[in-house]
PDB file of N, CA and C in Angstrom:
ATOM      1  N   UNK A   1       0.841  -1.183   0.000  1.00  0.00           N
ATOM      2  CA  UNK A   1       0.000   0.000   0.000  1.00  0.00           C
ATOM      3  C   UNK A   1       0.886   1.246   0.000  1.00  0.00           C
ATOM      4  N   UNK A   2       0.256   2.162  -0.866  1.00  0.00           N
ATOM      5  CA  UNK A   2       1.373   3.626  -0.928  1.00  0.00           C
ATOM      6  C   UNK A   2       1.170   4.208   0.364  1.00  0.00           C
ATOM      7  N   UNK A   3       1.814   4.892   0.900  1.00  0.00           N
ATOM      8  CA  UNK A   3       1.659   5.897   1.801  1.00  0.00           C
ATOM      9  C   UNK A   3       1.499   7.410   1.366  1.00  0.00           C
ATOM     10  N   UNK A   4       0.183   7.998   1.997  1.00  0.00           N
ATOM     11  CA  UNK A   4      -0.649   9.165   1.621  1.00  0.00           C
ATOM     12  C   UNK A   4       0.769  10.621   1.673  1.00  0.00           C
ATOM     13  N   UNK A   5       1.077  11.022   0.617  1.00  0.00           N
ATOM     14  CA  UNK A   5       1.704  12.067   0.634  1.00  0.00           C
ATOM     15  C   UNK A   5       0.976  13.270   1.546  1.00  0.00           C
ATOM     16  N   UNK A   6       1.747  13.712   2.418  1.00  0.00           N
ATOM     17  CA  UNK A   6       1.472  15.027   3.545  1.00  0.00           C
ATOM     18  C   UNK A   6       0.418  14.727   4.519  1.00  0.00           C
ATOM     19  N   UNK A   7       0.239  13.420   4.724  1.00  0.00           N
ATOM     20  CA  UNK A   7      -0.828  12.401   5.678  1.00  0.00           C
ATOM     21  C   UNK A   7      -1.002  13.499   6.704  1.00  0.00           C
ATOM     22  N   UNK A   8       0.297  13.929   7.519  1.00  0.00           N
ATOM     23  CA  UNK A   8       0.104  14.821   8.449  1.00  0.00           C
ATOM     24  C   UNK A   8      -0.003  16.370   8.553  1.00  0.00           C
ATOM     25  N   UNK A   9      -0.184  16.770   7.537  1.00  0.00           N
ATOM     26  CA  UNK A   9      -0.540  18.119   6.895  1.00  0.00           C
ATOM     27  C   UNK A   9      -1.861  18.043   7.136  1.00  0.00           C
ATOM     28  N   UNK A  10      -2.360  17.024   6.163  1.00  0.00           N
ATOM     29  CA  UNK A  10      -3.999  16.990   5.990  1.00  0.00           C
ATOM     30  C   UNK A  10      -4.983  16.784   7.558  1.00  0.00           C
ATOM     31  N   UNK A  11      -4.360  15.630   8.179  1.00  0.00           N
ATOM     32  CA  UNK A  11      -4.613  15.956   9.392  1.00  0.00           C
ATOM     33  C   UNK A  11      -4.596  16.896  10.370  1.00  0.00           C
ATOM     34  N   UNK A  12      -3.397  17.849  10.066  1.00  0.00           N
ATOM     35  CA  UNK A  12      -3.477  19.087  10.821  1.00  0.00           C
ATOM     36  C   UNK A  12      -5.106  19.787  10.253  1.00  0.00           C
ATOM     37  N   UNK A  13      -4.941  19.710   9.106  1.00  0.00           N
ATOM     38  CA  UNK A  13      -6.058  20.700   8.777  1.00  0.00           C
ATOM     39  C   UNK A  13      -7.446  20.196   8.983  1.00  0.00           C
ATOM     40  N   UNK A  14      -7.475  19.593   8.924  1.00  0.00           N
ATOM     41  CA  UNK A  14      -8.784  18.484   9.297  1.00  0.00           C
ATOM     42  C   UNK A  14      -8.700  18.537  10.446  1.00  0.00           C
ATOM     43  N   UNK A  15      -7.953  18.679  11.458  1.00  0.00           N
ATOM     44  CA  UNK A  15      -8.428  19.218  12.913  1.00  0.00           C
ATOM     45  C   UNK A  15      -8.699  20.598  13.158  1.00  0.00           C
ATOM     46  N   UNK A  16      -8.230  21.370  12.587  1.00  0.00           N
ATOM     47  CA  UNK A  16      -8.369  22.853  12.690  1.00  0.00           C
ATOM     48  C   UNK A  16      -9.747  22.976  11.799  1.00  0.00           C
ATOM     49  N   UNK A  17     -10.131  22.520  11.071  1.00  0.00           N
ATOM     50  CA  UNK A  17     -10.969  22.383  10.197  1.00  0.00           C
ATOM     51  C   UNK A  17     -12.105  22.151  11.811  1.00  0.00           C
ATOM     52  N   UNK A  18     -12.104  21.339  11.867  1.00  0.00           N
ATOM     53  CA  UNK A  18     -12.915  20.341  13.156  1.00  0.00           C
ATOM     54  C   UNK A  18     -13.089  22.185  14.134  1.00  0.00           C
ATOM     55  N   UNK A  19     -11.976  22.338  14.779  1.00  0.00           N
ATOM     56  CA  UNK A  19     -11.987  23.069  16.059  1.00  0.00           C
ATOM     57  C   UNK A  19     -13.157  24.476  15.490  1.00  0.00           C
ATOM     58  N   UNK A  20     -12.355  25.063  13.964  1.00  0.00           N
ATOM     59  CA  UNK A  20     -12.848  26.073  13.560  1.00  0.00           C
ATOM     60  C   UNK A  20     -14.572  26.204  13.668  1.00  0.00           C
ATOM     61  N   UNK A  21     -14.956  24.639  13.516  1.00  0.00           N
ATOM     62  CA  UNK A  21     -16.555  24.178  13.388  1.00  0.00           C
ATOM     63  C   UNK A  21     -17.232  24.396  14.888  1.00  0.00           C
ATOM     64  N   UNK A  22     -16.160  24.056  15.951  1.00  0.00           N
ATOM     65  CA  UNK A  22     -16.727  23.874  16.911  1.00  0.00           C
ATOM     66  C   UNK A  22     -16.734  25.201  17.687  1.00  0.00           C
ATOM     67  N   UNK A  23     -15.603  26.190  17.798  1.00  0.00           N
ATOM     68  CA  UNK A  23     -15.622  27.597  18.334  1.00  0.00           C
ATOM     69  C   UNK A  23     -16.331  28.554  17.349  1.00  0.00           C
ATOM     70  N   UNK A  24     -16.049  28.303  16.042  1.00  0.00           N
ATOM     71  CA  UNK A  24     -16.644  29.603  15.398  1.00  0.00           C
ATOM     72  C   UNK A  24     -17.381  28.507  14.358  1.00  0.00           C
ATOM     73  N   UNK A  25     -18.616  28.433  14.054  1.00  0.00           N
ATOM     74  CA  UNK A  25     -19.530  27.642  12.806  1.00  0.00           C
ATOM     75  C   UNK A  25     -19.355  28.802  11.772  1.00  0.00           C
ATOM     76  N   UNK A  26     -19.996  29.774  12.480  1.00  0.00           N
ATOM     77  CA  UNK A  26     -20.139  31.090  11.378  1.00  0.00           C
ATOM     78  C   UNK A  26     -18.975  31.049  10.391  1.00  0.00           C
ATOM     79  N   UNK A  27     -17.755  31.195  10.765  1.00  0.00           N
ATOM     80  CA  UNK A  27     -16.395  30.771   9.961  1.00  0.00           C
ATOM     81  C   UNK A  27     -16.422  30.320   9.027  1.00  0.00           C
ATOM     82  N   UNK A  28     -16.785  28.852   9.201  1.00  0.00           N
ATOM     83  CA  UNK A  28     -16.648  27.827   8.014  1.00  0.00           C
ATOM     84  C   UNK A  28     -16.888  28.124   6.137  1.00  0.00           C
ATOM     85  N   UNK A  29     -17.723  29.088   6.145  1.00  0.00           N
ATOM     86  CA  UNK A  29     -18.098  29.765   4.752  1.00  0.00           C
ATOM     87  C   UNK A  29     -17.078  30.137   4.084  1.00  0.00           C
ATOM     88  N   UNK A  30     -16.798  31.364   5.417  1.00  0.00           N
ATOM     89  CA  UNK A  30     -15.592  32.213   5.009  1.00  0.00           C
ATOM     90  C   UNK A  30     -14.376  31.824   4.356  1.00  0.00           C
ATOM     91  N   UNK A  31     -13.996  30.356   5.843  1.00  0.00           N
ATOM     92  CA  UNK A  31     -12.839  29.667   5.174  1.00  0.00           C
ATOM     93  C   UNK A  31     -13.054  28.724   4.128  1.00  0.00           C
ATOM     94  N   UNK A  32     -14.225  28.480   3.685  1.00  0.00           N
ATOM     95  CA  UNK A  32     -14.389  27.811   2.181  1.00  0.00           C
ATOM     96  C   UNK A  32     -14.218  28.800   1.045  1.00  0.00           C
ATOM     97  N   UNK A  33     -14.576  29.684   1.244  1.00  0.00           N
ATOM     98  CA  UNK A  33     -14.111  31.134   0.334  1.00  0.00           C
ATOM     99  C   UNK A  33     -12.580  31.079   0.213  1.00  0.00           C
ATOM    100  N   UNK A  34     -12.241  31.524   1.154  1.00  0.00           N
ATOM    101  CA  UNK A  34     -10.601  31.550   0.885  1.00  0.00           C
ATOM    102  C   UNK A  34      -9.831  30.485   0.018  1.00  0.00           C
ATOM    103  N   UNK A  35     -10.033  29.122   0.718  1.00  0.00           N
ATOM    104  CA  UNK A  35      -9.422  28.361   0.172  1.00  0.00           C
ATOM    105  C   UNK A  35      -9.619  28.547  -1.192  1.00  0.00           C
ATOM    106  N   UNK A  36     -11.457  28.027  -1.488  1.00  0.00           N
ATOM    107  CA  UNK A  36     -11.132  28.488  -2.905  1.00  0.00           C
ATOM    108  C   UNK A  36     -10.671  29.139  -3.794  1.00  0.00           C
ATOM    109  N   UNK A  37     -10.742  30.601  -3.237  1.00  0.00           N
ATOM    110  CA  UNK A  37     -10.059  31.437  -4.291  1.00  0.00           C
ATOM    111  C   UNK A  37      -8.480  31.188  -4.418  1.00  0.00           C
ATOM    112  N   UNK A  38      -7.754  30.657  -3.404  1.00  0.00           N
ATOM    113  CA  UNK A  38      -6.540  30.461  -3.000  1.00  0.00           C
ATOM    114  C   UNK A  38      -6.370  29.273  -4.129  1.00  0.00           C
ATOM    115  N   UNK A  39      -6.847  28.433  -4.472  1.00  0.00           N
ATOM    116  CA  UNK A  39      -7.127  27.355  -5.337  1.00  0.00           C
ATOM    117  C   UNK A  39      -7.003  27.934  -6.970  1.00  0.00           C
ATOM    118  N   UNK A  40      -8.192  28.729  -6.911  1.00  0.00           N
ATOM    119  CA  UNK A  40      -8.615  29.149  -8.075  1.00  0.00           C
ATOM    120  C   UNK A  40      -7.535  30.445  -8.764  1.00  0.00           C
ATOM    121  N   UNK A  41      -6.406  30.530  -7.894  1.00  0.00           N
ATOM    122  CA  UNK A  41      -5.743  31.515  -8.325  1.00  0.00           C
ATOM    123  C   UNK A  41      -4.403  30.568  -8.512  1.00  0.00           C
ATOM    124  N   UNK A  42      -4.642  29.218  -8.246  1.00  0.00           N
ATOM    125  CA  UNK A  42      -3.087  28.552  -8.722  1.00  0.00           C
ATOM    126  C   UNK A  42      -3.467  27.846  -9.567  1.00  0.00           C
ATOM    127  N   UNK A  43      -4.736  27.650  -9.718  1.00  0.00           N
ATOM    128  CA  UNK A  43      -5.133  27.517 -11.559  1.00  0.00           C
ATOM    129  C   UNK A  43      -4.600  28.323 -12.486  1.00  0.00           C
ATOM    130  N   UNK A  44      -5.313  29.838 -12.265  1.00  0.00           N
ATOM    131  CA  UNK A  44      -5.174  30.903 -13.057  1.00  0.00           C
ATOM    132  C   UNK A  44      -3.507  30.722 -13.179  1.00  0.00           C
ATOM    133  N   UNK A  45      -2.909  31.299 -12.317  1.00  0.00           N
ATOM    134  CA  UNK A  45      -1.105  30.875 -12.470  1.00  0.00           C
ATOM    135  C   UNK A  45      -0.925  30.706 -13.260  1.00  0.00           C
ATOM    136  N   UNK A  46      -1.276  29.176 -13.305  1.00  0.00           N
ATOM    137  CA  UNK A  46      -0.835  27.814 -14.176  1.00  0.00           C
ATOM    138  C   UNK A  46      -1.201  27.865 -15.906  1.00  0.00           C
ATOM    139  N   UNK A  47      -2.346  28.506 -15.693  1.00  0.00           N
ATOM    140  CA  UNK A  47      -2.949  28.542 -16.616  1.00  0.00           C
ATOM    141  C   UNK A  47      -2.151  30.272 -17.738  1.00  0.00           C
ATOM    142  N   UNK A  48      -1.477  30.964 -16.926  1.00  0.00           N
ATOM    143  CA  UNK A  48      -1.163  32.033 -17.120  1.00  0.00           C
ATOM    144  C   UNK A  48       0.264  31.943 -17.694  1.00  0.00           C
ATOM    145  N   UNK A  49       1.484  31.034 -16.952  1.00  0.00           N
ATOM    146  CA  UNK A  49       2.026  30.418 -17.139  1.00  0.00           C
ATOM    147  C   UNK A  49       2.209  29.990 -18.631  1.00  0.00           C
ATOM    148  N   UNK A  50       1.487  28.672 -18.878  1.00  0.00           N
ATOM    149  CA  UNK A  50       1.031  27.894 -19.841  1.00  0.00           C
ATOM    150  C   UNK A  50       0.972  28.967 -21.141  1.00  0.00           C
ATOM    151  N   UNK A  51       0.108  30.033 -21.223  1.00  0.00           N
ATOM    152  CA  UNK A  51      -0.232  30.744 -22.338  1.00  0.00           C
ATOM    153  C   UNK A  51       0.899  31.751 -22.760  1.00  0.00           C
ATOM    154  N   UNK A  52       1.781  31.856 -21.468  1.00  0.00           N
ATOM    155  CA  UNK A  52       2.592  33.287 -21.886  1.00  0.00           C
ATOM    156  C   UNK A  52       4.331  32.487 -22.720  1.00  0.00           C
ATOM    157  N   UNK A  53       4.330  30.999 -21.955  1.00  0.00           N
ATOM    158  CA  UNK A  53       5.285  30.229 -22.387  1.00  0.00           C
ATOM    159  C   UNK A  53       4.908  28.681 -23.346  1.00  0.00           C
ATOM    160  N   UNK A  54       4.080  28.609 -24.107  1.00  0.00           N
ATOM    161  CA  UNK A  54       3.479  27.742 -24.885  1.00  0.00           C
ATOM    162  C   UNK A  54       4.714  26.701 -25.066  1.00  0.00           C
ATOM    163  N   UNK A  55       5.673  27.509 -25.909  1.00  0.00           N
ATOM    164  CA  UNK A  55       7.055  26.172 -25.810  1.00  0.00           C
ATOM    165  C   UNK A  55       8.200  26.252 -25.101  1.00  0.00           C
ATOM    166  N   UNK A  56       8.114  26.618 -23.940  1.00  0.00           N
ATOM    167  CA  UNK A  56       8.695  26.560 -22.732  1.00  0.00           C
ATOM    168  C   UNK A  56       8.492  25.903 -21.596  1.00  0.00           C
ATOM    169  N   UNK A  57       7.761  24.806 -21.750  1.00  0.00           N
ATOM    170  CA  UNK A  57       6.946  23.833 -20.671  1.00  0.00           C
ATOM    171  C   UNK A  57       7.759  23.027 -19.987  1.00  0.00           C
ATOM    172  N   UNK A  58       7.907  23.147 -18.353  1.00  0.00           N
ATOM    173  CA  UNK A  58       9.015  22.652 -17.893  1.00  0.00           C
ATOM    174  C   UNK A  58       9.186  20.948 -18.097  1.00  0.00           C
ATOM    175  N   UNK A  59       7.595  20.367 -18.260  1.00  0.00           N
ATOM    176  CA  UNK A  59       7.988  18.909 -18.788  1.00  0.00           C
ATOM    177  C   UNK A  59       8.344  18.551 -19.988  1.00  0.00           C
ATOM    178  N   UNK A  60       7.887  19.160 -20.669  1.00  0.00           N
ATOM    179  CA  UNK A  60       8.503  19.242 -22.556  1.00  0.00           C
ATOM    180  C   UNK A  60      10.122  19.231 -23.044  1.00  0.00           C
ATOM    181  N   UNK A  61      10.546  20.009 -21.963  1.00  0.00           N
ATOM    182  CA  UNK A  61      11.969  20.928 -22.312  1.00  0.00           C
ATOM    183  C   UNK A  61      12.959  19.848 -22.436  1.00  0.00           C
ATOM    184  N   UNK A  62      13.753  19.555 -23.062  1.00  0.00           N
ATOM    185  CA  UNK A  62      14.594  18.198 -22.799  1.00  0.00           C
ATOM    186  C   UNK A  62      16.249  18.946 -23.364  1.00  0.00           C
ATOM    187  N   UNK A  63      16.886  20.510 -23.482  1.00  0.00           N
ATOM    188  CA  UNK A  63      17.523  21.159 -23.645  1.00  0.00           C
ATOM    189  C   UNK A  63      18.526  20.515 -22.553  1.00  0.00           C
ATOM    190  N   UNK A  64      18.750  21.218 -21.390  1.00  0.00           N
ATOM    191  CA  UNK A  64      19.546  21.448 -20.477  1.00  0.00           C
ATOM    192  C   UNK A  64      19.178  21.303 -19.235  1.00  0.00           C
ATOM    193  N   UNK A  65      19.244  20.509 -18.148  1.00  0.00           N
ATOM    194  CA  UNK A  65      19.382  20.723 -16.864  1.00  0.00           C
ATOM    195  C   UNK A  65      19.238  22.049 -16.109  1.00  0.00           C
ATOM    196  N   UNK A  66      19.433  23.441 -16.789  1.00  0.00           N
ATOM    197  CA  UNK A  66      19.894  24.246 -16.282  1.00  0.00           C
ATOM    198  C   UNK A  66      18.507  25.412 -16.394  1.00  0.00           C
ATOM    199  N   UNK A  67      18.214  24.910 -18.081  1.00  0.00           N
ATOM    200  CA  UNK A  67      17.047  25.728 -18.585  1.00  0.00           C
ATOM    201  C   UNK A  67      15.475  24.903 -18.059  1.00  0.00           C
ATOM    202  N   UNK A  68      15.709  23.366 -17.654  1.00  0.00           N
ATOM    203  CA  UNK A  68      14.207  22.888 -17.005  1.00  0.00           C
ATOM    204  C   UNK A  68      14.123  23.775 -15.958  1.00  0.00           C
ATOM    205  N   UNK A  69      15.307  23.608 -14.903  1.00  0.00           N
ATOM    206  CA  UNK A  69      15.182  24.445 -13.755  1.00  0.00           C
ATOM    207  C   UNK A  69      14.378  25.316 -14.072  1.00  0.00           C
ATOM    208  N   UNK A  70      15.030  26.643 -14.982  1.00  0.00           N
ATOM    209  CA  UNK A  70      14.403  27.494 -14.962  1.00  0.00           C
ATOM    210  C   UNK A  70      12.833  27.740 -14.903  1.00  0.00           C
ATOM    211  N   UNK A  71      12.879  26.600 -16.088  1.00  0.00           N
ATOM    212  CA  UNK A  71      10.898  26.602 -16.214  1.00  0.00           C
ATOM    213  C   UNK A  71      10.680  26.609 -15.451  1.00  0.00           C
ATOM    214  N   UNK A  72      11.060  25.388 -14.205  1.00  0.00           N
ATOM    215  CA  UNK A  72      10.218  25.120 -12.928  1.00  0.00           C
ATOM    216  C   UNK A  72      10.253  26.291 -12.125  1.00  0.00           C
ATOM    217  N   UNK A  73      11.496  27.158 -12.297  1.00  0.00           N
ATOM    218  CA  UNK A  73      11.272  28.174 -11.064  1.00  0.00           C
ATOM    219  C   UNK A  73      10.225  29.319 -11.430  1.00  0.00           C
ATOM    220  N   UNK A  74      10.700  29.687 -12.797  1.00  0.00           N
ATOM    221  CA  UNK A  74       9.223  31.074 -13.754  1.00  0.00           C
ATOM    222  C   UNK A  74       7.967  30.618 -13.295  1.00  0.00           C
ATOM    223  N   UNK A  75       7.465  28.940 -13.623  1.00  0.00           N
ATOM    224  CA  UNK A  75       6.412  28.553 -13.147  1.00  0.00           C
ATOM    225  C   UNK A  75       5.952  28.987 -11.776  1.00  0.00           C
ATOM    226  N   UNK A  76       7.074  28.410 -10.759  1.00  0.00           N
ATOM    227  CA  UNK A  76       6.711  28.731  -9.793  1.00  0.00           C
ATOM    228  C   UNK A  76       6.288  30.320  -8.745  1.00  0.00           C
ATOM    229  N   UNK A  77       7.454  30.825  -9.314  1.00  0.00           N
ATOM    230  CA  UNK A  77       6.711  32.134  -9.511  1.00  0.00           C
ATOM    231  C   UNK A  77       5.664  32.602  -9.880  1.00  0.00           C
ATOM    232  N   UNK A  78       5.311  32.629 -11.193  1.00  0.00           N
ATOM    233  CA  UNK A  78       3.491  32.972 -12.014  1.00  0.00           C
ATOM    234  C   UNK A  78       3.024  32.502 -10.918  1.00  0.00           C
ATOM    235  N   UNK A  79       2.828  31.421 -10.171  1.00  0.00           N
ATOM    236  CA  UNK A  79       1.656  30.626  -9.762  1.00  0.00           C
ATOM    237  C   UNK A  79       1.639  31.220  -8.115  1.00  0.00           C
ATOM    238  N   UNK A  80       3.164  31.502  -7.284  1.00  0.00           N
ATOM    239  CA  UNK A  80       3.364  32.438  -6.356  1.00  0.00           C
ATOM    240  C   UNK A  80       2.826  33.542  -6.451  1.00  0.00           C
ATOM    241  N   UNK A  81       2.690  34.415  -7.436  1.00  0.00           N
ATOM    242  CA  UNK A  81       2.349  35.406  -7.339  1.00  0.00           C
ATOM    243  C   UNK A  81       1.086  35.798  -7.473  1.00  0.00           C
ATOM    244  N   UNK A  82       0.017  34.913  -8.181  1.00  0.00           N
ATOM    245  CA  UNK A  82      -1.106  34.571  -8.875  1.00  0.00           C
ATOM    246  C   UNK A  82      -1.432  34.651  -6.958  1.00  0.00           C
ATOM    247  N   UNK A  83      -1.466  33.696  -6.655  1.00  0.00           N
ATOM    248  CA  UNK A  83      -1.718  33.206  -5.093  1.00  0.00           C
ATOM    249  C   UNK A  83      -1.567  34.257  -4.122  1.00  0.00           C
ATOM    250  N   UNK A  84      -0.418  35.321  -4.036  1.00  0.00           N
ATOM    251  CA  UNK A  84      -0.052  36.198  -3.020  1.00  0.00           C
ATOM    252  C   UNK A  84      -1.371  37.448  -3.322  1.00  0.00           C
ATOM    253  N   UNK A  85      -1.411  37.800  -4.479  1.00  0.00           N
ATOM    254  CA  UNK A  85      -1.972  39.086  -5.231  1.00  0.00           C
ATOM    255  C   UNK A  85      -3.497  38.618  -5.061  1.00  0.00           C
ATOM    256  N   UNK A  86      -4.372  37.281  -5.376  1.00  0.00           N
ATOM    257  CA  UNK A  86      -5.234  37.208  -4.720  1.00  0.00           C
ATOM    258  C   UNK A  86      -5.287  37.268  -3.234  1.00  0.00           C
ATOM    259  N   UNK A  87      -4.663  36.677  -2.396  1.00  0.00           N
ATOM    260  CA  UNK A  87      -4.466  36.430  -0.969  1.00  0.00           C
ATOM    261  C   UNK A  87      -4.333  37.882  -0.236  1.00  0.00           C
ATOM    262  N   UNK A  88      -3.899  38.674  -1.094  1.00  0.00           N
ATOM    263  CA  UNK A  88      -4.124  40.340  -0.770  1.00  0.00           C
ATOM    264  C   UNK A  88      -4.998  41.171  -0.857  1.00  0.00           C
ATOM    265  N   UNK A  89      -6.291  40.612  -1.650  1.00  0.00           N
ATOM    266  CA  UNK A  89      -7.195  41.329  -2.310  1.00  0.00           C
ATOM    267  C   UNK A  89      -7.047  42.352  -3.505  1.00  0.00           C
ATOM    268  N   UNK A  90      -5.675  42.238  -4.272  1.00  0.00           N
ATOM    269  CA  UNK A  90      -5.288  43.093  -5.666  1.00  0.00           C
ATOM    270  C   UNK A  90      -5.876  42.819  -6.610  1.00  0.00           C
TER     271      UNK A  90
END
């Protein structure tokens, strides 16, 4: 059997998840809001990403060691920033 990648992540949150229900109910909306948009903005990223670098795709790239990196890090950025700039309300 595999073992669940971030088993204990998810559990953290799934208890805080739990507590948030039990001190504040009202909450729970809110923090379904967030997440989502928090979600929906590492789509956009990705998706932002994707369109601005069509043949620059960090799995595609088979150049250099040096230039995948790169993809992976530009990617990661777009999709950082996508995430921070919603998470700010910009």
């Amino acid at each position: 059997m595999k073992k669940i990648r971030m088993l204990d992540w998810i559990t953290i949150a799934a208890i805080l998840t739990l507590a948030i229900g039990l001190f504040a109910p009202q909450q729970l909306p809110v923090t379904l809001y967030k997440l989502s948009l928090v979600s929906l903005a590492a789509v956009v990223g990705y998706w932002i990403d994707r369109s601005m670098f069509p043949y620059a795709r960090p799995d595609e790239l088979a150049l250099t060691d040096h230039q995948v990196s790169a993809a992976f890090l530009r990617r990661a950025f777009i999709v950082g920033a996508c995430i921070v700039g919603v998470s700010l309300g910009a």
